[in-house]
C-alpha atoms as a PDB file:
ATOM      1  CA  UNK A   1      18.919   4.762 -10.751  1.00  0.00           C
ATOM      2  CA  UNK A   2      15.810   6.286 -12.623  1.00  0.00           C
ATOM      3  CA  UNK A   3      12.509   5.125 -11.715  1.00  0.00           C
ATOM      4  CA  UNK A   4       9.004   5.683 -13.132  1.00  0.00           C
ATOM      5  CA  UNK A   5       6.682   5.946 -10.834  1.00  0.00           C
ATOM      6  CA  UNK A   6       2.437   5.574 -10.843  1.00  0.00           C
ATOM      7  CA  UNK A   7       0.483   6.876  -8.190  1.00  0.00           C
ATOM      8  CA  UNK A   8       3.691   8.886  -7.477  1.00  0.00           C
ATOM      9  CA  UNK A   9       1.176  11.516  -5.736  1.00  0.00           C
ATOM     10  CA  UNK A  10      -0.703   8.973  -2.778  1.00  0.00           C
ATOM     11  CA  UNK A  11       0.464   8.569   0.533  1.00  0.00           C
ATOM     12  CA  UNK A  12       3.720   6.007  -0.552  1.00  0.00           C
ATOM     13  CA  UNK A  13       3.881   7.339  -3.886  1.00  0.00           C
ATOM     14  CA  UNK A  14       5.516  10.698  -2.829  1.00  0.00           C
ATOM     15  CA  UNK A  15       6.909  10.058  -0.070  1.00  0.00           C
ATOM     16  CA  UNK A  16       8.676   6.935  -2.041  1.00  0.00           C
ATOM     17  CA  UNK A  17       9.642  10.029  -5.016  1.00  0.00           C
ATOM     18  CA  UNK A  18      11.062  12.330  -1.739  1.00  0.00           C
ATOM     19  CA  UNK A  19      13.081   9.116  -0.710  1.00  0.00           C
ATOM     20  CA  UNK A  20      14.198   8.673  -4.004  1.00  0.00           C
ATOM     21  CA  UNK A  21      15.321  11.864  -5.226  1.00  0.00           C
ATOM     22  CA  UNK A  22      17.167  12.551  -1.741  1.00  0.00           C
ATOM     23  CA  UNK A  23      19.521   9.614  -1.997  1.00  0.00           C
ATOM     24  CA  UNK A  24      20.197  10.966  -5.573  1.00  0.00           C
ATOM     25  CA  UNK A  25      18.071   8.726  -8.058  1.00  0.00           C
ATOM     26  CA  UNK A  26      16.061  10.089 -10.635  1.00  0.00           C
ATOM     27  CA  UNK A  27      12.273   9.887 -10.869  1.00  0.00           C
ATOM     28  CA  UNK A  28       9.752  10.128 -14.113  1.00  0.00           C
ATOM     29  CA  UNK A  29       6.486  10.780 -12.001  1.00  0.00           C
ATOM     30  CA  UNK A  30       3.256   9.900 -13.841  1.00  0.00           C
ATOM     31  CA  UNK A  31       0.299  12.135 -12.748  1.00  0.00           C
ATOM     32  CA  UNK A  32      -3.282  12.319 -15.280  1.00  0.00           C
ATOM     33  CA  UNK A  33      -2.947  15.905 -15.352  1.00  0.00           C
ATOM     34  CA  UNK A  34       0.213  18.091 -16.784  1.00  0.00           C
ATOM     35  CA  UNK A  35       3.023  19.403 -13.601  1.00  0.00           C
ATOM     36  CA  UNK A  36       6.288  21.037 -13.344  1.00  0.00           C
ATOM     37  CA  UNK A  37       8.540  20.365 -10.685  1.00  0.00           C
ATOM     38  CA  UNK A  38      10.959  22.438  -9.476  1.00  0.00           C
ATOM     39  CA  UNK A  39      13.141  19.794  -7.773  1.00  0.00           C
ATOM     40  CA  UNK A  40      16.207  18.828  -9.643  1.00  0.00           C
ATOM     41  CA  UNK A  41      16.121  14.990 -11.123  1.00  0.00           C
ATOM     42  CA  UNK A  42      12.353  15.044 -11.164  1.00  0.00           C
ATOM     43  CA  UNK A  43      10.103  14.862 -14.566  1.00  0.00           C
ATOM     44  CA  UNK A  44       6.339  14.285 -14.638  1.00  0.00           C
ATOM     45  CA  UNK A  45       4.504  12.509 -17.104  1.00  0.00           C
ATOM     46  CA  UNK A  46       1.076  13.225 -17.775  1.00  0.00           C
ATOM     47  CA  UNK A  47      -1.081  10.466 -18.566  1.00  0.00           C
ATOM     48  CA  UNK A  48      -3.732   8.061 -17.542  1.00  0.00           C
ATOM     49  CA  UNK A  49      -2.096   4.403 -16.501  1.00  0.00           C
ATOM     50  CA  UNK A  50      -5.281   2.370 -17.584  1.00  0.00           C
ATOM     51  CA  UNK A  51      -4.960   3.542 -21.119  1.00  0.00           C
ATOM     52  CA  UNK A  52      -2.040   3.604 -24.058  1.00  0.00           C
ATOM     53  CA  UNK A  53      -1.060   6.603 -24.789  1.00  0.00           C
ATOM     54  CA  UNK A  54       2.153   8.599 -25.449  1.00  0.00           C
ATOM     55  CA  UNK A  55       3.275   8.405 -21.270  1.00  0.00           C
ATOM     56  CA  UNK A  56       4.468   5.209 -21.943  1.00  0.00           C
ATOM     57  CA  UNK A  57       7.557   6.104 -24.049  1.00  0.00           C
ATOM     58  CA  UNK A  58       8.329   7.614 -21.083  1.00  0.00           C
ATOM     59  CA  UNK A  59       9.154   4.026 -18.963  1.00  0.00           C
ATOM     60  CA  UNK A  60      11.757   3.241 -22.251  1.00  0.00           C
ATOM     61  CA  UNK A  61      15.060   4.287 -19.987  1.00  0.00           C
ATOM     62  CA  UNK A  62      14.034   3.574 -16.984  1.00  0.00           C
ATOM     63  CA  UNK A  63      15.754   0.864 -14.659  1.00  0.00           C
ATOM     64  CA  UNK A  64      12.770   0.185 -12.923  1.00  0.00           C
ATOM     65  CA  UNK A  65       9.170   0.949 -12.661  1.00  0.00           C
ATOM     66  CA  UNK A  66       7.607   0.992  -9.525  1.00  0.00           C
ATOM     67  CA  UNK A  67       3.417   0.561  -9.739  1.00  0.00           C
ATOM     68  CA  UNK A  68       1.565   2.589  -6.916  1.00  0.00           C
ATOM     69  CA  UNK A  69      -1.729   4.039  -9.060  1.00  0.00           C
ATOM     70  CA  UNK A  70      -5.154   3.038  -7.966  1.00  0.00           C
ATOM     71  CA  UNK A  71      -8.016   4.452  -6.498  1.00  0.00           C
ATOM     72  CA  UNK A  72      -8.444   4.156  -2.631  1.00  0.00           C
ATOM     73  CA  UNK A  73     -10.136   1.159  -1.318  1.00  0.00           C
ATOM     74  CA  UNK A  74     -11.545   3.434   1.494  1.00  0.00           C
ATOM     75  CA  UNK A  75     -12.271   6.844  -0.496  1.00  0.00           C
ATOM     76  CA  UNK A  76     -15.952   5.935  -0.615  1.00  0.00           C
ATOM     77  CA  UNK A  77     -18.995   3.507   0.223  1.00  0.00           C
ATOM     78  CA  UNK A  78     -18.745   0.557  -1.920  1.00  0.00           C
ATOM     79  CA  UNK A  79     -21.050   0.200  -4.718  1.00  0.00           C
ATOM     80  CA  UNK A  80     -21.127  -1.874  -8.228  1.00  0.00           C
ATOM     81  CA  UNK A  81     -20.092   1.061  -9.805  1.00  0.00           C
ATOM     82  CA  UNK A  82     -17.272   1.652  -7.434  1.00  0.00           C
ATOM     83  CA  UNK A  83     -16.216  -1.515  -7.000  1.00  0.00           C
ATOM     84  CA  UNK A  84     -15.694  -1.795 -11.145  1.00  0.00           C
ATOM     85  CA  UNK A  85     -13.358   1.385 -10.553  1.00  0.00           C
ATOM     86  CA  UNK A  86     -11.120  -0.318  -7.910  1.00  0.00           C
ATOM     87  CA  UNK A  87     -10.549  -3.397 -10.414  1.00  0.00           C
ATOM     88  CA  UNK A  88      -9.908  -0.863 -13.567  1.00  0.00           C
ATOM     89  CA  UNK A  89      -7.378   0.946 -11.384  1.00  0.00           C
ATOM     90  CA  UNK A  90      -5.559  -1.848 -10.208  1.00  0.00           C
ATOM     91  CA  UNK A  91      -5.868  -4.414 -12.712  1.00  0.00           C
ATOM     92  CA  UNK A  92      -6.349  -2.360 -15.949  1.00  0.00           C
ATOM     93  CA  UNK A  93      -3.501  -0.681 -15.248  1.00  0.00           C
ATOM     94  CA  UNK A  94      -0.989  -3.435 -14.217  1.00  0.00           C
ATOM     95  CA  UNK A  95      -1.803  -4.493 -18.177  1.00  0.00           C
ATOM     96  CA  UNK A  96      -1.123  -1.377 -19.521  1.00  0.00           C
ATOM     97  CA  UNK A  97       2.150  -0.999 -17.741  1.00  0.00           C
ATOM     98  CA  UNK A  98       3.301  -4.270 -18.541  1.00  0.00           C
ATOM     99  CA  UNK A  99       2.456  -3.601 -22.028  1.00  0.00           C
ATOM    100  CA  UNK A 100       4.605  -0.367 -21.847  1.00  0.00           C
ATOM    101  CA  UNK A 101       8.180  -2.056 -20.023  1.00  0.00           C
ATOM    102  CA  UNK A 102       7.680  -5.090 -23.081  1.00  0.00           C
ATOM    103  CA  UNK A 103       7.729  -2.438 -25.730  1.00  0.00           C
ATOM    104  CA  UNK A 104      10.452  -0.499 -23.785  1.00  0.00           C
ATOM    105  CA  UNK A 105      14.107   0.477 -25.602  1.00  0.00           C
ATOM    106  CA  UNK A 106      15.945  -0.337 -23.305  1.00  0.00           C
ATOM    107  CA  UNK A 107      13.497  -1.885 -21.048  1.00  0.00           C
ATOM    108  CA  UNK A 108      13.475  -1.721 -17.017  1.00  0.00           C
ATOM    109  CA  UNK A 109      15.120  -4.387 -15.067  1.00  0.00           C
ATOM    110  CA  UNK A 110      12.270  -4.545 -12.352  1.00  0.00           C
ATOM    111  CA  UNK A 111       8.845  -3.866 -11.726  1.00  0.00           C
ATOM    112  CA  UNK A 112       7.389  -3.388  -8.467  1.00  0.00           C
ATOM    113  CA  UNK A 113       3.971  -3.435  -8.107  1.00  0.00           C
ATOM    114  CA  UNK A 114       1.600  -2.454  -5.299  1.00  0.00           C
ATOM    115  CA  UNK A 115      -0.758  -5.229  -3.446  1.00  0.00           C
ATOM    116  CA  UNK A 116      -2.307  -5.260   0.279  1.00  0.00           C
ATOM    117  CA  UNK A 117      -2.847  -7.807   2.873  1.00  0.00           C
ATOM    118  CA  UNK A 118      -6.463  -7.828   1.845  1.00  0.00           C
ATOM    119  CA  UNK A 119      -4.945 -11.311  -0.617  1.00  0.00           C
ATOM    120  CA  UNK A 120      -5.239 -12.953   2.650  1.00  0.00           C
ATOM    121  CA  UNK A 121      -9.077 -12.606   3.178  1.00  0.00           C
ATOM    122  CA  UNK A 122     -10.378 -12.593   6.592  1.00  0.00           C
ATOM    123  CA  UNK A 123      -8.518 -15.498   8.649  1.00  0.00           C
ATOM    124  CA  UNK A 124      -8.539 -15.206  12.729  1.00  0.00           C
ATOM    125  CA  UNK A 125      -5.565 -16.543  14.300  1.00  0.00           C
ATOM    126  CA  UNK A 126      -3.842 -18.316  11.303  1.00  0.00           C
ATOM    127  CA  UNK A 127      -0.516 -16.413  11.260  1.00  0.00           C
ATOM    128  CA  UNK A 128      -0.260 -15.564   6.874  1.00  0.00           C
ATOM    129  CA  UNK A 129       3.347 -15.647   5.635  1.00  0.00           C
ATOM    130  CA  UNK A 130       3.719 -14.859   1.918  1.00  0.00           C
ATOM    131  CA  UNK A 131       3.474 -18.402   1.258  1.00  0.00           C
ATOM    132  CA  UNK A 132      -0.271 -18.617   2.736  1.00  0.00           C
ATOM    133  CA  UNK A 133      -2.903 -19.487   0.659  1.00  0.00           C
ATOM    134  CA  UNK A 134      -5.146 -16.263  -0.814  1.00  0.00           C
ATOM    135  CA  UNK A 135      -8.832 -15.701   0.526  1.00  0.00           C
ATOM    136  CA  UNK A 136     -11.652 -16.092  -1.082  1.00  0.00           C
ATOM    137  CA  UNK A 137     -13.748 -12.400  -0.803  1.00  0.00           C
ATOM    138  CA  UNK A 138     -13.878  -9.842  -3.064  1.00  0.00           C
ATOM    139  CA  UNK A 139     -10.491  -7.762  -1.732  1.00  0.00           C
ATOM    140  CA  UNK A 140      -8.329 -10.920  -2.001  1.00  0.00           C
ATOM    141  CA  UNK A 141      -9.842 -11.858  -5.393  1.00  0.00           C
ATOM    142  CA  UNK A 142      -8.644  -8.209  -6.791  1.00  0.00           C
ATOM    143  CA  UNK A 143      -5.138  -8.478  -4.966  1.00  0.00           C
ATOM    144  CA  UNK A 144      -4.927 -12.028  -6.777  1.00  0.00           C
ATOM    145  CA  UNK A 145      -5.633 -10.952 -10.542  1.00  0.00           C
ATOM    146  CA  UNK A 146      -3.729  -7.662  -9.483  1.00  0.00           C
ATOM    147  CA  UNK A 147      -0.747  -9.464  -8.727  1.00  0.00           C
ATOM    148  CA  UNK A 148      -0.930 -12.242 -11.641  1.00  0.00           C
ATOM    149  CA  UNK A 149      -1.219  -9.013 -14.372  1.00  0.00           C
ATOM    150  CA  UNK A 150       1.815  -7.589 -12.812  1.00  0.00           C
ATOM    151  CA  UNK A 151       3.557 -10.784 -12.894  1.00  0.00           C
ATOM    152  CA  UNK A 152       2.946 -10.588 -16.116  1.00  0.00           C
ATOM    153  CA  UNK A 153       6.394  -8.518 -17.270  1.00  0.00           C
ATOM    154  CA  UNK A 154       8.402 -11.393 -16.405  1.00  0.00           C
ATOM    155  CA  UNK A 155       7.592 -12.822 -19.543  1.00  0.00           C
ATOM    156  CA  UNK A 156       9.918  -9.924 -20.595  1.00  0.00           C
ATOM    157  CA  UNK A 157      12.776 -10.846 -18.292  1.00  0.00           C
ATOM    158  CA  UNK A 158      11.738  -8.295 -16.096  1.00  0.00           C
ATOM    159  CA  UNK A 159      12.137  -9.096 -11.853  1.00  0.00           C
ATOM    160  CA  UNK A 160       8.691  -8.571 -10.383  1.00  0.00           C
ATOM    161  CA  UNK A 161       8.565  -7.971  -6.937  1.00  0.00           C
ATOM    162  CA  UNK A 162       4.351  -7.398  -5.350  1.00  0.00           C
ATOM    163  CA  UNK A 163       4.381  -5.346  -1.604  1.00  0.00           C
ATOM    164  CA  UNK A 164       1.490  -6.725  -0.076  1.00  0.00           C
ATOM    165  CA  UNK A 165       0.817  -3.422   2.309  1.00  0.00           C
ATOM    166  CA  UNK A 166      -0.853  -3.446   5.461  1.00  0.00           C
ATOM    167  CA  UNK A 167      -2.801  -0.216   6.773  1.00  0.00           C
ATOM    168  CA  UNK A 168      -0.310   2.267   6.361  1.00  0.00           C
ATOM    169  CA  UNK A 169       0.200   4.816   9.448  1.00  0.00           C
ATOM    170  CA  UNK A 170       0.682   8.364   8.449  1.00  0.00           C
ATOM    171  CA  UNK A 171       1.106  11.624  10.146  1.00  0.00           C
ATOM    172  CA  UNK A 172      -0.333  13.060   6.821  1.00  0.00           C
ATOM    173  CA  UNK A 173      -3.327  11.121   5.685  1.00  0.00           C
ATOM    174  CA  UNK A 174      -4.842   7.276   5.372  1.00  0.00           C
ATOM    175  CA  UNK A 175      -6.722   5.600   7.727  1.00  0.00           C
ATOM    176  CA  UNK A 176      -5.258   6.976  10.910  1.00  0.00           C
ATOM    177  CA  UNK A 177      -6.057  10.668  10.005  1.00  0.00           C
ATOM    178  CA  UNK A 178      -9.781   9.579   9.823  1.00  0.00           C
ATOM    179  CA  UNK A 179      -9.247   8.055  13.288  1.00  0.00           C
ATOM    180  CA  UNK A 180      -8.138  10.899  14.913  1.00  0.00           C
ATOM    181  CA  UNK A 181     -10.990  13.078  15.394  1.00  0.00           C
ATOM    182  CA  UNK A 182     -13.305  11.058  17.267  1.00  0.00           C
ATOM    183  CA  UNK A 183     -10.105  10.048  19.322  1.00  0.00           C
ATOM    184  CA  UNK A 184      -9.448  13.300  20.006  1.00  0.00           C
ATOM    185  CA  UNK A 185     -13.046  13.846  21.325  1.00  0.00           C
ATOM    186  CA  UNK A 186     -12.815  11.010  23.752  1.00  0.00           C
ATOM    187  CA  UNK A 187     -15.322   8.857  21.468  1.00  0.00           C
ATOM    188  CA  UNK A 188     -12.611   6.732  19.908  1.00  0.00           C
ATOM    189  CA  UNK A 189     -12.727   2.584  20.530  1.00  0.00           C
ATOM    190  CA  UNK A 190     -12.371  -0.719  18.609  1.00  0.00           C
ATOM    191  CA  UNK A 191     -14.106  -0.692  15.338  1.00  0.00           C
ATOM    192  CA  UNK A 192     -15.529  -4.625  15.449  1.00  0.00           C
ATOM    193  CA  UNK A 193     -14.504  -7.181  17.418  1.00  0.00           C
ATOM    194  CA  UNK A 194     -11.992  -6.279  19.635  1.00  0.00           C
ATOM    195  CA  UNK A 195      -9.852  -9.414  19.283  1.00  0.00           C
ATOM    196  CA  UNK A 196      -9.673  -9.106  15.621  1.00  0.00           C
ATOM    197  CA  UNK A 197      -5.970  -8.844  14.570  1.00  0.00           C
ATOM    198  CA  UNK A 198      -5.015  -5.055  12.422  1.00  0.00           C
ATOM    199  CA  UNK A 199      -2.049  -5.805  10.541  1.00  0.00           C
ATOM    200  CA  UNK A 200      -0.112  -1.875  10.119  1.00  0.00           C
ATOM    201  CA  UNK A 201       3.216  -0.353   8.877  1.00  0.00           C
ATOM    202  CA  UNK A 202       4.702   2.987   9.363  1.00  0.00           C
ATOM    203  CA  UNK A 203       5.146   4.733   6.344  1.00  0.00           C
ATOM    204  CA  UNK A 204       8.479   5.364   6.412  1.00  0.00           C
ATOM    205  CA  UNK A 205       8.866   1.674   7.371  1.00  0.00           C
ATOM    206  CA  UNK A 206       6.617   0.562   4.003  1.00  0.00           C
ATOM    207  CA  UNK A 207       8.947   3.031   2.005  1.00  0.00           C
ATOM    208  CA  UNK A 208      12.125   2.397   3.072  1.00  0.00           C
ATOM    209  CA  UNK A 209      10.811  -1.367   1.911  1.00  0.00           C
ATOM    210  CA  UNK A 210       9.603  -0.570  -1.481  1.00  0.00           C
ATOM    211  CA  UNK A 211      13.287   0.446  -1.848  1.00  0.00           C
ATOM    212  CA  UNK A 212      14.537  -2.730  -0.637  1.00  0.00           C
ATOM    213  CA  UNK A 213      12.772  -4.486  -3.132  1.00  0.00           C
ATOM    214  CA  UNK A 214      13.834  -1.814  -5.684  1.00  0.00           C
ATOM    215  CA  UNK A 215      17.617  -2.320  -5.032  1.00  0.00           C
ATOM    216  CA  UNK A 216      17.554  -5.999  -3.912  1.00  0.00           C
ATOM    217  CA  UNK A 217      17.829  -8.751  -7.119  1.00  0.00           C
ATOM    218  CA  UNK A 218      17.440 -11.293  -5.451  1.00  0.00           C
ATOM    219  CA  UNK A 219      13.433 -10.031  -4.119  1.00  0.00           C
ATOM    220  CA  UNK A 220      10.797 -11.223  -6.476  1.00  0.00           C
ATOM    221  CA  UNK A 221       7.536 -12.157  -5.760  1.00  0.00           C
ATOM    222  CA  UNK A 222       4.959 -11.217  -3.033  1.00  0.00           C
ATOM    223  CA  UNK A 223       6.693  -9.287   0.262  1.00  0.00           C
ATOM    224  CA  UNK A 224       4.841  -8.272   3.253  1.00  0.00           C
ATOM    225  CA  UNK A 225       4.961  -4.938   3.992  1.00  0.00           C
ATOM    226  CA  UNK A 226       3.882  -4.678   8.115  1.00  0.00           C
ATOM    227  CA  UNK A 227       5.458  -3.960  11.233  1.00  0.00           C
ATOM    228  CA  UNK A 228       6.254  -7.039  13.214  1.00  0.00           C
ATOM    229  CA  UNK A 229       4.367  -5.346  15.886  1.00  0.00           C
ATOM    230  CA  UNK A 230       1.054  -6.691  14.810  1.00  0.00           C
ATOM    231  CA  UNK A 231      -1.944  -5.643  17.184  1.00  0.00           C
ATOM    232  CA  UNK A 232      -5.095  -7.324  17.686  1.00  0.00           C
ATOM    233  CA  UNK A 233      -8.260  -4.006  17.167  1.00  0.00           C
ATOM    234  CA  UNK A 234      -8.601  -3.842  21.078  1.00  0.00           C
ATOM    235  CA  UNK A 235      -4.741  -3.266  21.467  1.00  0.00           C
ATOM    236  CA  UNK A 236      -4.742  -0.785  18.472  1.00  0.00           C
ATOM    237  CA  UNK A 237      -7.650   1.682  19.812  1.00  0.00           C
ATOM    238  CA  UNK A 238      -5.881   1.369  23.806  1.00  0.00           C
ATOM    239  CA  UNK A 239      -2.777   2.252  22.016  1.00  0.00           C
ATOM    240  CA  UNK A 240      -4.350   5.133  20.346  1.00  0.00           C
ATOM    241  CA  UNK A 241      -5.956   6.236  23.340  1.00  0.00           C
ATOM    242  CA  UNK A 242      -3.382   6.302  25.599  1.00  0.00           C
ATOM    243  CA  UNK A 243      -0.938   8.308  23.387  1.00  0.00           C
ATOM    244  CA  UNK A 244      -3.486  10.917  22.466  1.00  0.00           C
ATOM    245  CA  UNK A 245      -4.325  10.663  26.114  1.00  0.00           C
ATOM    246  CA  UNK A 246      -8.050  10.155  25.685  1.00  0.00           C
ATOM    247  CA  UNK A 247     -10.161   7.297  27.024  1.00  0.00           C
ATOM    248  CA  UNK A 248     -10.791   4.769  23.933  1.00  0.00           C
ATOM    249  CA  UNK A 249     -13.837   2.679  25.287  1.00  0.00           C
ATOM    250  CA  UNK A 250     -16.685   2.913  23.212  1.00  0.00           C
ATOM    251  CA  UNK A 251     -16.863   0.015  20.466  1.00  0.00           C
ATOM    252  CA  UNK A 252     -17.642   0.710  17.470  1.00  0.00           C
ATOM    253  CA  UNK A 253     -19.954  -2.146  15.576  1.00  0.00           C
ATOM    254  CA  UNK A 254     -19.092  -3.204  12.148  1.00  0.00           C
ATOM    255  CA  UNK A 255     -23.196  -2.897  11.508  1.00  0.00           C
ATOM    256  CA  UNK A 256     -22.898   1.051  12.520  1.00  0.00           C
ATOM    257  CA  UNK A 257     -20.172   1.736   9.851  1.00  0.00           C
ATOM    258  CA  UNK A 258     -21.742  -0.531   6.888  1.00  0.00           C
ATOM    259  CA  UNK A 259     -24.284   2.035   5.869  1.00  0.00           C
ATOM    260  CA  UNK A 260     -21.442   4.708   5.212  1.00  0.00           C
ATOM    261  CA  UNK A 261     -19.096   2.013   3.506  1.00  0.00           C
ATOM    262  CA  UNK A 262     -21.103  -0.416   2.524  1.00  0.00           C
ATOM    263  CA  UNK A 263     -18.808  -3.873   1.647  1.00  0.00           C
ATOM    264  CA  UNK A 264     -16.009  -2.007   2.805  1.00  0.00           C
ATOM    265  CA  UNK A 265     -17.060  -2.206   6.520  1.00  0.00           C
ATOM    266  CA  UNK A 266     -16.239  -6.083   6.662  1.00  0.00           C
ATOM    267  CA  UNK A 267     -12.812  -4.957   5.668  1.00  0.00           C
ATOM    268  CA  UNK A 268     -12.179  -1.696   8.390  1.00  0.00           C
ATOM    269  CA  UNK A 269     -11.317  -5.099  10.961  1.00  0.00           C
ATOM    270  CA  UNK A 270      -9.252  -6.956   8.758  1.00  0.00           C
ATOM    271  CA  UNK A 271      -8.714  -9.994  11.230  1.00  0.00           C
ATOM    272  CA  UNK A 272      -5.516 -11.237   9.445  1.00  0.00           C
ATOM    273  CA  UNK A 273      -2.395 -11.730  11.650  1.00  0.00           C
ATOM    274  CA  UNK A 274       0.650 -11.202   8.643  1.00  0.00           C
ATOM    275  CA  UNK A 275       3.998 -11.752   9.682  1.00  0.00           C
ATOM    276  CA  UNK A 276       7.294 -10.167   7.910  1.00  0.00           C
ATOM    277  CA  UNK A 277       9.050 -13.241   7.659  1.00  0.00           C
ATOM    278  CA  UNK A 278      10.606 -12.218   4.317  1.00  0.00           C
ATOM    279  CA  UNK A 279      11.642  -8.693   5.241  1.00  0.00           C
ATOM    280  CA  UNK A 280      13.262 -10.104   8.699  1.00  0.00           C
ATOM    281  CA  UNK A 281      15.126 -12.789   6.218  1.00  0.00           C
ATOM    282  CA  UNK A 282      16.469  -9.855   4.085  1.00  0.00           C
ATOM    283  CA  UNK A 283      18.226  -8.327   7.228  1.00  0.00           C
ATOM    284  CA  UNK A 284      15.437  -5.205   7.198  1.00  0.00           C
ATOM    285  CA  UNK A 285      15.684  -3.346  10.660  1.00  0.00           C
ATOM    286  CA  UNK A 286      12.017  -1.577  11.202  1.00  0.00           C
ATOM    287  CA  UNK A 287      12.406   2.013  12.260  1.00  0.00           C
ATOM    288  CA  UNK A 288       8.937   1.335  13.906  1.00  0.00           C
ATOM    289  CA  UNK A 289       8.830  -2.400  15.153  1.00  0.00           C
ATOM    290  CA  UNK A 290       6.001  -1.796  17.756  1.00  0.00           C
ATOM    291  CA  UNK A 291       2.740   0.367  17.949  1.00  0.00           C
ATOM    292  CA  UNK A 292       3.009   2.742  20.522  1.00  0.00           C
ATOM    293  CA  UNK A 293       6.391   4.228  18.658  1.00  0.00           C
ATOM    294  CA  UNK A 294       4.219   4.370  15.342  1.00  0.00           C
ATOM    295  CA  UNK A 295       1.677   6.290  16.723  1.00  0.00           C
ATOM    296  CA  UNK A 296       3.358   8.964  18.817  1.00  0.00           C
ATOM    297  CA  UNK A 297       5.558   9.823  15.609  1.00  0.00           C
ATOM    298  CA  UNK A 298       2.239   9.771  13.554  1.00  0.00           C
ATOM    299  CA  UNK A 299       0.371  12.186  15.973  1.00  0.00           C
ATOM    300  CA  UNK A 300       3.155  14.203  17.200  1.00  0.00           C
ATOM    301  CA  UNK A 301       3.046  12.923  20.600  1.00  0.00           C
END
């Protein structure tokens, strides 16, 4: 298989490309700025996904284009400013891309496209299954149009599949690397309420089921992409704790983070409690069904 890849550089993105190019496929990386690679069955593609340009000749040849690119929802406090950037990234791109498979000779079979369980909005105990209803807030309203311009390339006969991702666990970077210090100090706790529920995914979990829905034809539409271990906040920080091995008491209020991240604060306790009822219907096995296994592989416990 070759696959074109955006944001083939973030925390899925190459890990997704190392996945890829071990089981033998071929990947056409796009990155803004020129690269070589030295790995065999690699090429990147310099170019910026929310404008045309000469990258996307690149997707003609491709069987399928998986859509990873946009800035980080937590790189930054959220301003207007900002906030226009997280739409352009997402959304403006999706267009471009779609514009790019239609004109494509020959064209991809499938495009799968990035989302997050931030479509669900902020909704207590109400357990969210990919047929749920989206929320209303600003997250869910960008995960909405996000998803509809993706689902635009089926009007080419294209299979579009959207992973809604959880918080993604990393021993390299995301959320959990900014977690770790003040763990590690003994000042770690629940960020919000404590009985909030924090939907998360191993990486090599959310990987292994981006290539599901890359192999699978019969996987369109939205898929969750979290453990079925869900956690409510209180259970996450205890967890945390106890495998670093460092007391994990002190709460953290959502008003004490809000002047760092502004908007974003209301989003660091996601309360939504998303099940993997499609991925468990596909037969997928999670390498890293509970919490406590997550974390000790993430922090090398």
């Amino acid at each position: 298989m070759r696959v074109f890849v955006t944001g083939a550089s973030g925390l899925v993105g190459a890990a997704l490309c190392d996945a890829l190019l071990e089981r033998g496929d071929e990947v056409v990386a796009l990155s803004r700025a020129a690269r070589e690679s030295s790995r065999p069955g690699e090429t990147w593609v310099a170019g910026d996904v929310t404008s045309d340009g000469d990258w996307q000749g690149a997707v003609a040849g491709c069987d399928a284009v998986v859509h990873l690119a946009g800035e980080s929802i937590g790189g930054g406090r959220w301003n207007a400013a900002r906030k226009r950037r997280l739409v352009s990234s997402r959304i403006e791109s999706a267009k471009v891309l779609v514009r790019a498979i239609a004109s494509a000779e020959p064209r991809p079979c499938a495009l799968i496209s990035a989302s997050a369980t931030g479509y669900y909005g902020t909704r207590d105990e109400e357990v969210l299954t990919e047929e749920s209803a989206p929320g209303q807030d600003f997250l869910a309203t960008l995960c909405c149009d996000w998803e509809a311009a993706a689902r635009e390339a089926a009007a080419s006969g294209v299979r579009v599949a959207c992973l809604r991702f959880a918080v993604v666990l990393s021993r390299h970077d995301g959320a959990l690397a900014n977690m770790l210090l003040p763990f590690r100090l003994g000042l770690g706790g629940p960020i919000g309420p404590k009985a909030r529920w924090f939907p998360w995914v191993h990486q090599r979990d959310a990987v292994a089921l981006a290539l599901l829905a890359l192999d699978r034809e019969d996987i369109e539409g939205p898929l969750n992409v979290v453990a079925p271990g869900v956690a409510r906040m209180g259970e996450f920080a205890a967890t945390l704790g106890r495998v670093l091995r460092r007391p994990a008491f002190l709460p953290v209020p959502l008003f004490a983070v809000w002047f760092p991240l502004g908007e974003f604060a209301r989003y660091v306790s996601p309360g939504q409690h998303v099940a993997c009822e499609r991925a468990l219907e596909y037969g997928y096995a999670f390498e890293y069904p509970t919490l406590e296994a997550a974390l000790r592989d993430c922090v090398g416990q």
